[in-house]
Protein backbone atom coordinates (compact mmCIF):
# COMPACT_ATOMS: atom_id res chain seq x y z
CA UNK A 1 150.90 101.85 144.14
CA UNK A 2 154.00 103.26 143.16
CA UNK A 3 156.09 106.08 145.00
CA UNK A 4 154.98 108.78 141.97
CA UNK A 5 151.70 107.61 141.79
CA UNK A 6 151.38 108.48 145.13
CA UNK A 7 153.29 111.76 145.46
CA UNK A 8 151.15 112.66 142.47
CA UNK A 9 147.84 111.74 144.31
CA UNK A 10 148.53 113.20 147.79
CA UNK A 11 149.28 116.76 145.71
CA UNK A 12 146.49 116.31 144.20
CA UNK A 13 144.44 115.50 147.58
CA UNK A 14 146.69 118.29 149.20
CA UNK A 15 145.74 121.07 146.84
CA UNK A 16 141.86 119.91 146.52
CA UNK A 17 141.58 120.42 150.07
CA UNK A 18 143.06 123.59 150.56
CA UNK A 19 140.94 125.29 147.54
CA UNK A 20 137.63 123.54 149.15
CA UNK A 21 138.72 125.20 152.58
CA UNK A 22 139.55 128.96 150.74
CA UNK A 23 136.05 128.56 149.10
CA UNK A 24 134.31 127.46 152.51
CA UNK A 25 136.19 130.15 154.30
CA UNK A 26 135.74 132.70 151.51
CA UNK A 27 131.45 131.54 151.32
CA UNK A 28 131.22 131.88 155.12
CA UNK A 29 132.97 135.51 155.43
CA UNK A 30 130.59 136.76 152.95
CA UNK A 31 127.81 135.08 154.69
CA UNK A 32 128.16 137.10 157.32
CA UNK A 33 129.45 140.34 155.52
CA UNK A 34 125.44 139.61 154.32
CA UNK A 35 124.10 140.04 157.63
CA UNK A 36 126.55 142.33 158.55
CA UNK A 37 124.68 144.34 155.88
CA UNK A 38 121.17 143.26 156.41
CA UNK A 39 121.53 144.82 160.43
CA UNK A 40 122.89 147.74 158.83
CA UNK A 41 120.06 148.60 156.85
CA UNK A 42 117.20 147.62 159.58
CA UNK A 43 119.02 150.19 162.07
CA UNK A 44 118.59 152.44 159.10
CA UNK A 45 115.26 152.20 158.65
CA UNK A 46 113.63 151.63 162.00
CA UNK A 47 115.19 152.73 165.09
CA UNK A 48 113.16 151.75 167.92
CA UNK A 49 114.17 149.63 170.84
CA UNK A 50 113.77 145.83 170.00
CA UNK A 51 115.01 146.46 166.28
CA UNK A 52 118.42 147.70 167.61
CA UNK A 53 118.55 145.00 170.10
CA UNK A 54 118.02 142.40 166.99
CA UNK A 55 120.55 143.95 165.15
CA UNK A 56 122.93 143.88 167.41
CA UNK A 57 122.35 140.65 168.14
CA UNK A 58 123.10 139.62 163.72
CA UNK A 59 126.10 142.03 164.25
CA UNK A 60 127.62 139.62 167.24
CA UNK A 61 126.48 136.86 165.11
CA UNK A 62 128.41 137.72 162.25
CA UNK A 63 131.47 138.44 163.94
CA UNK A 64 131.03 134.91 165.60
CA UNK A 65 130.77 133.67 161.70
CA UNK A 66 134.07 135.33 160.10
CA UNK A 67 135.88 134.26 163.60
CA UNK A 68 134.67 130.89 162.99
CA UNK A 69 135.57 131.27 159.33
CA UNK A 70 139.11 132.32 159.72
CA UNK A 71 139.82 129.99 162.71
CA UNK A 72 138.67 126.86 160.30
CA UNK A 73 140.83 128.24 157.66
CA UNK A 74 144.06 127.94 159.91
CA UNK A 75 142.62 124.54 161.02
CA UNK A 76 142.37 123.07 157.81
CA UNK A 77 146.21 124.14 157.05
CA UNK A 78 147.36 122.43 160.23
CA UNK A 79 145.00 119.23 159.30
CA UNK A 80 146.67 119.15 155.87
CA UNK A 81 150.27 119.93 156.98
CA UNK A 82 149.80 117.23 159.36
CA UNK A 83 148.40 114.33 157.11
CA UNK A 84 151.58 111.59 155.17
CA UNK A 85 151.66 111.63 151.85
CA UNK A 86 150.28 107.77 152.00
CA UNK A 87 147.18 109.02 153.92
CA UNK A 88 146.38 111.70 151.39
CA UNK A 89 147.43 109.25 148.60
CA UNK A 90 144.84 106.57 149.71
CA UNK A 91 142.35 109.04 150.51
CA UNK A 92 142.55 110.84 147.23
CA UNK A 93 142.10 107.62 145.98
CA UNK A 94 138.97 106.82 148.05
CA UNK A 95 136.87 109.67 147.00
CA UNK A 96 137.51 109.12 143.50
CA UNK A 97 137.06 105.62 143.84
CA UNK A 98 140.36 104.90 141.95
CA UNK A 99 141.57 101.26 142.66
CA UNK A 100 145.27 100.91 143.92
């Protein structure tokens, strides 16, 4: 494989990666933005003991969820920054099954 073939590969691998960690991150903050909402509206309508205690419970676990989210976000940067431009190249070249 030549040295542009390459370069133009490992973009490509570089930038598919980051957009498929945005959308993961983006998918998991609204995941729990969803339960954020769903404990909102069960405090709403019932208000006794164990109800509250459940929805506090989805409200810890949804701030757990866009932690998680955000912290895999930065994680995937760092994995990407850190990968050669040969490693991305061959596995760009792997997933789509491109022969060198």
């Amino acid at each position: 494989m030549d040295k542009e073939k390459q370069n133009e590969y490992a973009t490509k691998y570089y930038k598919g990666s980051l957009k498929f960690g945005l959308i993961f991150t983006i998918f998991m903050i609204i995941f729990g933005l969803i339960i954020i909402f769903c404990a909102t509206v069960i405090i709403i309508k019932r208000q006794t003991t164990p109800i509250i205690l459940v929805s506090v419970i989805m409200y810890l676990a949804s701030l757990f969820d866009i932690t998680l989210a955000l912290s895999f976000y930065k994680f995937n940067k760092r994995r990407i920054s850190r990968i050669s431009s040969e490693e991305a190249a061959k596995r760009y070249c792997k997933i789509y099954g491109i022969k060198k």
